[in-house]
C-alpha atoms as a PDB file:
ATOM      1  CA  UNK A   1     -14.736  72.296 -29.746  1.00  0.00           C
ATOM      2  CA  UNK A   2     -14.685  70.537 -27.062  1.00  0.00           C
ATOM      3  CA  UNK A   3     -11.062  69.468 -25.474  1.00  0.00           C
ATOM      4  CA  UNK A   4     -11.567  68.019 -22.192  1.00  0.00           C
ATOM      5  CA  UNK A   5      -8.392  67.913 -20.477  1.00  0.00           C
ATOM      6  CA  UNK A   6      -7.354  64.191 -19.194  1.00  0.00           C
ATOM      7  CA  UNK A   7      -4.434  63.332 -16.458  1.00  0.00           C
ATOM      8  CA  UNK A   8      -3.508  60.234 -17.675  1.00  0.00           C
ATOM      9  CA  UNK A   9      -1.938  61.188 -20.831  1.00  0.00           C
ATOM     10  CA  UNK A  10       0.627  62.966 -18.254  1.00  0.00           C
ATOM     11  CA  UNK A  11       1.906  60.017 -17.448  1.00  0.00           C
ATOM     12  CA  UNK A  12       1.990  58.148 -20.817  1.00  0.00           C
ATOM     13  CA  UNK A  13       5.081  56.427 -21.942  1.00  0.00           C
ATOM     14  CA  UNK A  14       6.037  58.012 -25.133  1.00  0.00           C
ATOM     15  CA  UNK A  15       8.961  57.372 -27.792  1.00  0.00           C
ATOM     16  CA  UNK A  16      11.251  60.193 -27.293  1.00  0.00           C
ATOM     17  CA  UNK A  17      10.874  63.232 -28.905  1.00  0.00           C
ATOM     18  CA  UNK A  18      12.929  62.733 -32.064  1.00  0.00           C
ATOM     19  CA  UNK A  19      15.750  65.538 -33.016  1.00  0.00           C
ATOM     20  CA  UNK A  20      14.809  67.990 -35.366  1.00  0.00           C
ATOM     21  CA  UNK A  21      16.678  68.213 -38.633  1.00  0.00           C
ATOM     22  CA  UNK A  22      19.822  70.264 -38.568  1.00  0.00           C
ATOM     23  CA  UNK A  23      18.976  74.336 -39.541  1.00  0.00           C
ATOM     24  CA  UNK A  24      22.021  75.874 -41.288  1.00  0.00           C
ATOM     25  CA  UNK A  25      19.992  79.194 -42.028  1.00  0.00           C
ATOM     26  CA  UNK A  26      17.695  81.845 -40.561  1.00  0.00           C
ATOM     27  CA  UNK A  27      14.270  80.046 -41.002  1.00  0.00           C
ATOM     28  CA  UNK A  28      12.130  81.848 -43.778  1.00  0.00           C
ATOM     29  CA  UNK A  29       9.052  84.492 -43.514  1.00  0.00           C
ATOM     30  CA  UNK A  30       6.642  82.591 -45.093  1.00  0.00           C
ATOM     31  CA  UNK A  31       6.196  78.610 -45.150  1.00  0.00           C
ATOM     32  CA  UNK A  32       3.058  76.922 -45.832  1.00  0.00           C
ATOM     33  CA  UNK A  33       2.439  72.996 -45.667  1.00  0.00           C
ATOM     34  CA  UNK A  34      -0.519  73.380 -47.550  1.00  0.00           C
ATOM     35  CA  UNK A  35       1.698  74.634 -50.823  1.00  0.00           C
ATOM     36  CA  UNK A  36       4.040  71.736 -50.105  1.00  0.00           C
ATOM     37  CA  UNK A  37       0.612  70.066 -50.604  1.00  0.00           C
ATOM     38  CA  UNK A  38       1.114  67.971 -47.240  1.00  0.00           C
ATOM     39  CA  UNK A  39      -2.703  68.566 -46.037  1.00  0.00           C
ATOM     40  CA  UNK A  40      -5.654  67.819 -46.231  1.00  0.00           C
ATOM     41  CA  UNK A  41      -8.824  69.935 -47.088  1.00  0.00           C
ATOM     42  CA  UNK A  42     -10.181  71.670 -44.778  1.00  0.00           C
ATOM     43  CA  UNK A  43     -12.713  69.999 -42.732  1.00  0.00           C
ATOM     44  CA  UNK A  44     -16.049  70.393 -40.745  1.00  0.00           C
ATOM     45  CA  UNK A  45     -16.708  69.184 -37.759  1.00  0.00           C
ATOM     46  CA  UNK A  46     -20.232  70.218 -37.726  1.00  0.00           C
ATOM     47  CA  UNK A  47     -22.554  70.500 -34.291  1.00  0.00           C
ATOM     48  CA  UNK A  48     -20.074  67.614 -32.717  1.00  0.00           C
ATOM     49  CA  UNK A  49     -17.250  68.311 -30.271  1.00  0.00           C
ATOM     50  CA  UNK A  50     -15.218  66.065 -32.260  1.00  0.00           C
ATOM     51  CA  UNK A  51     -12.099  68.797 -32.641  1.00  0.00           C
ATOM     52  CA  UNK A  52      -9.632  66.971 -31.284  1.00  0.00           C
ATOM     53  CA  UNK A  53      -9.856  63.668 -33.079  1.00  0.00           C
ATOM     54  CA  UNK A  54     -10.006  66.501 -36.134  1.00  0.00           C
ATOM     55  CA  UNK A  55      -6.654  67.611 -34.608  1.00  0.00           C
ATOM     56  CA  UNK A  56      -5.417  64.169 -34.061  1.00  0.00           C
ATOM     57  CA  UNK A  57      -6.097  62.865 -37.949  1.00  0.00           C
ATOM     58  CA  UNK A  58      -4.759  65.891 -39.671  1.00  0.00           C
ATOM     59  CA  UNK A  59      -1.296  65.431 -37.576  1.00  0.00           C
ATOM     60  CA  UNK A  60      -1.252  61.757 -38.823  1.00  0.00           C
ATOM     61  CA  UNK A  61      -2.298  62.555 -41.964  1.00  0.00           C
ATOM     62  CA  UNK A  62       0.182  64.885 -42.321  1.00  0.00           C
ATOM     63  CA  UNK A  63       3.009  63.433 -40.732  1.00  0.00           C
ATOM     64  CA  UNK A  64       2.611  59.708 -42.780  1.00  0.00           C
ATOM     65  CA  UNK A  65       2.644  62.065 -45.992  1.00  0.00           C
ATOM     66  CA  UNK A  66       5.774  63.567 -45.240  1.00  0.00           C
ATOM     67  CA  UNK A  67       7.430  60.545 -43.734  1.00  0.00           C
ATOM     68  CA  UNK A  68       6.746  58.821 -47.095  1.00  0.00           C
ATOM     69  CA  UNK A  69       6.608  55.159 -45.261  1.00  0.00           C
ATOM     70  CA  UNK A  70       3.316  54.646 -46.299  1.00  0.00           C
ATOM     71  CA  UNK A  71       2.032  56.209 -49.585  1.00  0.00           C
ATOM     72  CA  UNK A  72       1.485  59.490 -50.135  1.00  0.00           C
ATOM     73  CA  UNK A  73      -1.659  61.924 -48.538  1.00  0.00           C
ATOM     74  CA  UNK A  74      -4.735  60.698 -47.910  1.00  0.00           C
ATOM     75  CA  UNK A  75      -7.876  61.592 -45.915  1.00  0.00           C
ATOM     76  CA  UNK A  76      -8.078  59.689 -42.702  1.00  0.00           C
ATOM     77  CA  UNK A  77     -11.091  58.595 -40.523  1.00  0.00           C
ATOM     78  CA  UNK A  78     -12.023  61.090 -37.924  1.00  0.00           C
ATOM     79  CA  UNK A  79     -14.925  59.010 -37.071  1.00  0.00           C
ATOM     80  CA  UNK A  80     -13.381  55.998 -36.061  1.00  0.00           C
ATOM     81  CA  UNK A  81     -11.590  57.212 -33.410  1.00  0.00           C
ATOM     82  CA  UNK A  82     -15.436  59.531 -32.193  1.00  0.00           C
ATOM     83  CA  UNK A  83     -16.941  56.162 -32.263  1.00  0.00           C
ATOM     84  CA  UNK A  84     -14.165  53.598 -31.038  1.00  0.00           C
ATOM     85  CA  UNK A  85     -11.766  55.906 -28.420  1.00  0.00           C
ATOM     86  CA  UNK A  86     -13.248  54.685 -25.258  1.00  0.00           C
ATOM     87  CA  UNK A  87     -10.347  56.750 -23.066  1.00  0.00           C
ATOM     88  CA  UNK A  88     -12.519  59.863 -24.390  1.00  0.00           C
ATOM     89  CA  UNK A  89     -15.351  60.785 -25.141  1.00  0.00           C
ATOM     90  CA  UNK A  90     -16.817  61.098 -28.863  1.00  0.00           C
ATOM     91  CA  UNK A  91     -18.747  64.109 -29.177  1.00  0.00           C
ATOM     92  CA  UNK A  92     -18.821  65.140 -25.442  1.00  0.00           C
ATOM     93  CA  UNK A  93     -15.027  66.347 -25.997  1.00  0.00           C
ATOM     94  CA  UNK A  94     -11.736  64.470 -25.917  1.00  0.00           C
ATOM     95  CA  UNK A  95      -7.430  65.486 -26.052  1.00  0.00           C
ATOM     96  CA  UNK A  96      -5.101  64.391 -29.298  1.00  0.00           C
ATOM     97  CA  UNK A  97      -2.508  62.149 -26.852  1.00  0.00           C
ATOM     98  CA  UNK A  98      -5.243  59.651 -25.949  1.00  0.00           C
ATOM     99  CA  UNK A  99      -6.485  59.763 -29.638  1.00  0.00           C
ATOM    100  CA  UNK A 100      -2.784  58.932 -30.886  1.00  0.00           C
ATOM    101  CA  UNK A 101      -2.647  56.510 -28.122  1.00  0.00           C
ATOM    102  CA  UNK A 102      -6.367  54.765 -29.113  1.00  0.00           C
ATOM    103  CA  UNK A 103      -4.726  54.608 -32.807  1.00  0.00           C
ATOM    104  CA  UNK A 104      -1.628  53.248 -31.666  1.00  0.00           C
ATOM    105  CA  UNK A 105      -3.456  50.075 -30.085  1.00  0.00           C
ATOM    106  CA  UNK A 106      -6.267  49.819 -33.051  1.00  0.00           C
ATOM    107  CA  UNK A 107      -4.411  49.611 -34.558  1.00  0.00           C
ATOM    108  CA  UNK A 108      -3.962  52.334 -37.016  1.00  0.00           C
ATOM    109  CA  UNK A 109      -6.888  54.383 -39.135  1.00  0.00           C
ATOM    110  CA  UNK A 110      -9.452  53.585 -42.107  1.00  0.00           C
ATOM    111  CA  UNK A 111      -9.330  55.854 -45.005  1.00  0.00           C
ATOM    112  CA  UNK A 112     -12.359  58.466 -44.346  1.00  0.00           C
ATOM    113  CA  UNK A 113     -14.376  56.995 -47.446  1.00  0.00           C
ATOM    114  CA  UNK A 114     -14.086  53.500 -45.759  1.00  0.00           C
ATOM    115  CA  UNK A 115     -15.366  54.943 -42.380  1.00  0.00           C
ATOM    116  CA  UNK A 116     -16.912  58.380 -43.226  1.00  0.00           C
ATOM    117  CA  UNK A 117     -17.625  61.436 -40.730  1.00  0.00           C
ATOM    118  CA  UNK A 118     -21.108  61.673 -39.446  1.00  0.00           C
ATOM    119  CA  UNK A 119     -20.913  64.291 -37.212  1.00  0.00           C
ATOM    120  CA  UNK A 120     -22.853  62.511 -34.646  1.00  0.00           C
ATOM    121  CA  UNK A 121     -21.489  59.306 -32.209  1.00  0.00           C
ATOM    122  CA  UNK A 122     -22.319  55.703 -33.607  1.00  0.00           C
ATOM    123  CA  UNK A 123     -21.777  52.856 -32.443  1.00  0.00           C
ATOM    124  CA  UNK A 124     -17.873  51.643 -33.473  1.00  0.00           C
ATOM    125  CA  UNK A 125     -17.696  49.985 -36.561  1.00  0.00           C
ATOM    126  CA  UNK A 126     -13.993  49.731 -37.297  1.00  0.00           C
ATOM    127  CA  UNK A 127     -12.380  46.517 -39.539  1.00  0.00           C
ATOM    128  CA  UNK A 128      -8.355  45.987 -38.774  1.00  0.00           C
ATOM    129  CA  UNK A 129      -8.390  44.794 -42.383  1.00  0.00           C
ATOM    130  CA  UNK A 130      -9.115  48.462 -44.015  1.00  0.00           C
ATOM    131  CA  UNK A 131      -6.623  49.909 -41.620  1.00  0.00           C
ATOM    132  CA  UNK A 132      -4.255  51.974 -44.616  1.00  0.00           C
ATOM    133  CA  UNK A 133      -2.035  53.935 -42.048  1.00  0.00           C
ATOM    134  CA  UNK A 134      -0.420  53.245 -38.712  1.00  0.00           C
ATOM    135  CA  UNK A 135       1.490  55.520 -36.220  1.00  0.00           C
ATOM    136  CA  UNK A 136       4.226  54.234 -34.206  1.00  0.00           C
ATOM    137  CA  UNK A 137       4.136  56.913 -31.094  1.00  0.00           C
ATOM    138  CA  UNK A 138       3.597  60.313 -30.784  1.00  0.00           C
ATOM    139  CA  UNK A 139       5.713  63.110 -29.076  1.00  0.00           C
ATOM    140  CA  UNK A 140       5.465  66.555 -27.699  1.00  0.00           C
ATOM    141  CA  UNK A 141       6.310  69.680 -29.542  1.00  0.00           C
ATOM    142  CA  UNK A 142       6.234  71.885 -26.648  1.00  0.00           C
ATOM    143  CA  UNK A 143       4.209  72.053 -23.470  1.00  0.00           C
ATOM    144  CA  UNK A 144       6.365  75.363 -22.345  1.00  0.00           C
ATOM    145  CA  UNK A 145       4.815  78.034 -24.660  1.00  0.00           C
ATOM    146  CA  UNK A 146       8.361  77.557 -26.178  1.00  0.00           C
ATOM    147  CA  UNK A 147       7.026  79.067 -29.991  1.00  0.00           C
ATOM    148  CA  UNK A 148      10.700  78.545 -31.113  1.00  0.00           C
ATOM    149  CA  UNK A 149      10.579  75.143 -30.998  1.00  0.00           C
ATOM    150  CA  UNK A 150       7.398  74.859 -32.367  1.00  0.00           C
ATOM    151  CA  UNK A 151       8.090  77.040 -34.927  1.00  0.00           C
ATOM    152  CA  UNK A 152      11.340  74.467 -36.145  1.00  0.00           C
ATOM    153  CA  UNK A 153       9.492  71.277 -35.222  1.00  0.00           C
ATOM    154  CA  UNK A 154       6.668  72.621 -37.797  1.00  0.00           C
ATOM    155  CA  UNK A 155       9.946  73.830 -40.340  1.00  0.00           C
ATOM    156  CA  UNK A 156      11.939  70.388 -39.585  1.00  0.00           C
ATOM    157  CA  UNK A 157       9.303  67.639 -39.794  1.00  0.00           C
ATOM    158  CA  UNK A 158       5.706  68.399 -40.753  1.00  0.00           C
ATOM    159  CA  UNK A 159       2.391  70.639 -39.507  1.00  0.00           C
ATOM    160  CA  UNK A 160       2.049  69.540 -35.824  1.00  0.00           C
ATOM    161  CA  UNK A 161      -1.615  69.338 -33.887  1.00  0.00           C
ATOM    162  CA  UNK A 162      -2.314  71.900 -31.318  1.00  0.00           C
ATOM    163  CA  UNK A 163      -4.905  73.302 -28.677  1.00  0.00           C
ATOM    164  CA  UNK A 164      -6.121  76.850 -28.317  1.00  0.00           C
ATOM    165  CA  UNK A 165      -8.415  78.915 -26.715  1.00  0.00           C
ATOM    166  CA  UNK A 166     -11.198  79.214 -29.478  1.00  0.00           C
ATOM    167  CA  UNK A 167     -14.070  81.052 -27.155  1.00  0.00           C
ATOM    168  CA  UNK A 168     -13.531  84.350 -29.048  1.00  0.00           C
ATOM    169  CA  UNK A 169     -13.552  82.362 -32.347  1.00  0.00           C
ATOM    170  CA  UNK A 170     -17.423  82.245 -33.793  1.00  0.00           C
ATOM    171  CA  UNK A 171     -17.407  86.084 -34.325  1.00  0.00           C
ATOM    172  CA  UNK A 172     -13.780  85.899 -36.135  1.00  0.00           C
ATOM    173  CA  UNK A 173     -13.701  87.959 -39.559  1.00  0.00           C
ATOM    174  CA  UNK A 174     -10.555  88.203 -40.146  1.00  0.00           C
ATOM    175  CA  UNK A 175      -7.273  89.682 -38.748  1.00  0.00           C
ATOM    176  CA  UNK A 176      -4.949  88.770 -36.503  1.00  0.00           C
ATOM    177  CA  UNK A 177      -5.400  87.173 -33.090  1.00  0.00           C
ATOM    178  CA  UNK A 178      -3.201  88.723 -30.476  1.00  0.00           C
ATOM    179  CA  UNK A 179      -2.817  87.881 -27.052  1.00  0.00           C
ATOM    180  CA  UNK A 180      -4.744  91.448 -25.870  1.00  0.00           C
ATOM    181  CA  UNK A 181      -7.901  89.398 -27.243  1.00  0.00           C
ATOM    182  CA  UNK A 182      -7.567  86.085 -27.144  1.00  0.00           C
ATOM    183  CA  UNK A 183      -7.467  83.531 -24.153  1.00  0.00           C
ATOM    184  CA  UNK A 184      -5.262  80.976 -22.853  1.00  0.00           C
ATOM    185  CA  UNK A 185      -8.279  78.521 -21.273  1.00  0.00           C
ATOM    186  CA  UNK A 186      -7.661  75.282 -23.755  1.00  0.00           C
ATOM    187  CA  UNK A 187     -11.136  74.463 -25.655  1.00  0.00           C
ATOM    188  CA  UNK A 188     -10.272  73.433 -28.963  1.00  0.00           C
ATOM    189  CA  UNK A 189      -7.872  71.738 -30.972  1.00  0.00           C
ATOM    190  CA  UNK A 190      -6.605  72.644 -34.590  1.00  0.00           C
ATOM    191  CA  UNK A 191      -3.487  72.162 -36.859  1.00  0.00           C
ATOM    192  CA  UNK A 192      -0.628  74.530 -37.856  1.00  0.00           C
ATOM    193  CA  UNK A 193       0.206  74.126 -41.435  1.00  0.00           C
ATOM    194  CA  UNK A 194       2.605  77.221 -41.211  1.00  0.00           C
ATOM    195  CA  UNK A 195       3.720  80.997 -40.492  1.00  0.00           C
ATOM    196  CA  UNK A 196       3.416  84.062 -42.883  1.00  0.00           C
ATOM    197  CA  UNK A 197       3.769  88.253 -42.239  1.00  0.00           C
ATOM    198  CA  UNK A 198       0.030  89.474 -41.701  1.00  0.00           C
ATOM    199  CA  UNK A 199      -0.487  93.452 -40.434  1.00  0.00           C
ATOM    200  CA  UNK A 200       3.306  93.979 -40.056  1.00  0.00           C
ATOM    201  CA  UNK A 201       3.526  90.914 -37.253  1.00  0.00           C
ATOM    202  CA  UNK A 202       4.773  87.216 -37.697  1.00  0.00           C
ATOM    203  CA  UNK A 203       1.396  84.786 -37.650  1.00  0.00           C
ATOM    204  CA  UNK A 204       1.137  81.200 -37.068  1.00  0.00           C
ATOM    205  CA  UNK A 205      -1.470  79.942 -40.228  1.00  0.00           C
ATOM    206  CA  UNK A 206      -3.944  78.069 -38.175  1.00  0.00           C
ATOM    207  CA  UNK A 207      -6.201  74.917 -39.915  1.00  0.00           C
ATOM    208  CA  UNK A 208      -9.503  74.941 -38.221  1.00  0.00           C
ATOM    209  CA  UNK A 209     -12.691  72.370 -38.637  1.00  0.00           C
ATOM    210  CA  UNK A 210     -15.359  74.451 -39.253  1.00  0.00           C
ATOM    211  CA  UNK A 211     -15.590  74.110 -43.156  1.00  0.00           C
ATOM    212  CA  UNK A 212     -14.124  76.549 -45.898  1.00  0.00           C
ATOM    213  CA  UNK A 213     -16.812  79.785 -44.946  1.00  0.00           C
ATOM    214  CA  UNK A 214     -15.288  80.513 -41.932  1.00  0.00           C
ATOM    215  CA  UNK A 215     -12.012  82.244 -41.605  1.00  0.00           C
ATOM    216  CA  UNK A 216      -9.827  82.642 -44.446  1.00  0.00           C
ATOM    217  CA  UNK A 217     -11.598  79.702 -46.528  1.00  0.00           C
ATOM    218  CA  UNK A 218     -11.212  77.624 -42.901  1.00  0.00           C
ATOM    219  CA  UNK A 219      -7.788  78.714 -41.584  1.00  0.00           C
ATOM    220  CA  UNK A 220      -6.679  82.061 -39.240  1.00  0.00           C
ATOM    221  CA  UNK A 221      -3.675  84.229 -38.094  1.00  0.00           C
ATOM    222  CA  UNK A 222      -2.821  84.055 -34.723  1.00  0.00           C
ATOM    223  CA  UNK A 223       0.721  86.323 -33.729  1.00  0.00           C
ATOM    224  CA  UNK A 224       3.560  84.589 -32.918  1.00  0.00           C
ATOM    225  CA  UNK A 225       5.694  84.927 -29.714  1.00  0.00           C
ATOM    226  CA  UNK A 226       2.745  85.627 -27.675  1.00  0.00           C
ATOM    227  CA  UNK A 227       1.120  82.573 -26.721  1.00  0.00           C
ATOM    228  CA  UNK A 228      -1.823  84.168 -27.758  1.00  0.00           C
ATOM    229  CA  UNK A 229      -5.239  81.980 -27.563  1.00  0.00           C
ATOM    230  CA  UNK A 230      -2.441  79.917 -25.495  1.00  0.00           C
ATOM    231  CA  UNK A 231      -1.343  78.363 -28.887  1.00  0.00           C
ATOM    232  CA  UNK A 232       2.167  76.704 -27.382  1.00  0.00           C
ATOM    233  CA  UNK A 233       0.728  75.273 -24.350  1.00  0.00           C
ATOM    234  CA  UNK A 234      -0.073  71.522 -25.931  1.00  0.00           C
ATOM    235  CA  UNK A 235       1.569  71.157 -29.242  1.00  0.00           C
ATOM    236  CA  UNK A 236       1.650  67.804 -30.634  1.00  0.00           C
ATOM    237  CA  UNK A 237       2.727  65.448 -33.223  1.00  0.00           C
ATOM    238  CA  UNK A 238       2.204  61.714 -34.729  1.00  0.00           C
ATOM    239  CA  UNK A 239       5.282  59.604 -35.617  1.00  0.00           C
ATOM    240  CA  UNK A 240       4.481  57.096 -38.674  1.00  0.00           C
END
């Protein structure tokens, strides 16, 4: 955490949303991007309310894999766009379309070796010249708890960033989050990397930052259909 909620990205000037792939066939159970080996570890964010530039690099990270324009996957710098976003606000909180749009005019992201996370802000200390992946735009997924589409953008074109209620989430141990006890009040901003069959119900599998101990070794079930922990409310994605 923190998300802190801007109006400006509302009215941002975006590429438009580009058409999902074609589906001939019922979409499966199960589908992981982590076994297509299209993410990243999982990260931690530490005492910093840095989520959603967490949020922000693991869509781009992500997406730039998968689009293949680029090279292949590679760990991005979270901390460039703490220290360098000035539309938000490092630590104190900040919202994924502002982050793509800081990248966007950087532009692009240092590898996280060149510019490593401290979980702390610093002063901005980013070089053009060790830039090693660029975004184009980004585009919305969904802002109409519309899971279906969210579930074939995520099926069609790569694991796509998005914001939850996470104020239930310190004390998770496992399970499945439901709407009955989750929230909808956005406060945190994570990565879906896929959907599986936990407890008899269709989950989303969740990517959190808060390292490999928590969670399932750092990721969560959270139902589908539901909007639970308001999962479909700002969904997300990078365009490389």
């Amino acid at each position: 955490m923190l998300l802190k909620n801007f109006t400006s990205w509302k009215s941002i000037n975006i590429e438009a949303p580009r058409p999902l792939k074609k589906i001939t066939s019922p979409l499966p159970t199960s589908y992981s991007w982590v076994s297509k080996g299209m993410t990243t570890p999982v990260y931690n964010q530490g005492q910093c309310g840095s989520c959603w530039a967490f949020s922000t690099t693991e869509s781009i990270e992500s997406m730039c894999a998968i689009s293949g324009s680029q090279g292949g996957l590679v760990s991005l710098s979270m901390q460039q766009i703490v220290d360098c976003d000035t539309s938000d606000d490092g630590c104190n909180g900040g919202d994924p379309p502002t982050a793509y749009q800081y990248v966007i005019g950087a532009p692009g992201l240092e590898g996280y070796t060149s510019y490593p996370y401290t979980a702390e802000d610093g002063y901005c200390a980013f070089s053009a010249a060790s830039v090693i992946r660029k975004i184009s735009s980004w585009q919305w997924v969904t802002q109409s708890q519309d899971e279906g589409a969210m579930q074939s953008f995520t099926y069609s074109n790569g694991p796509p960033s998005v914001c939850v209620d996470a104020s239930s989430w310190d004390s998770y141990n496992g399970g499945v989050y439901t709407s009955s006890n989750c929230g909808t009040q956005l406060d945190h901003c994570v990565q879906i990397v896929g959907w599986d069959v936990q407890q008899g119900m269709n989950v989303w599998v969740v990517r959190n930052s808060w390292g490999t101990s928590w969670g399932y070794s750092g990721y969560l079930y959270v139902a589908m259909g539901q909007d639970a922990c308001g999962i479909a409310q700002e969904c997300t994605s990078a365009i490389c």
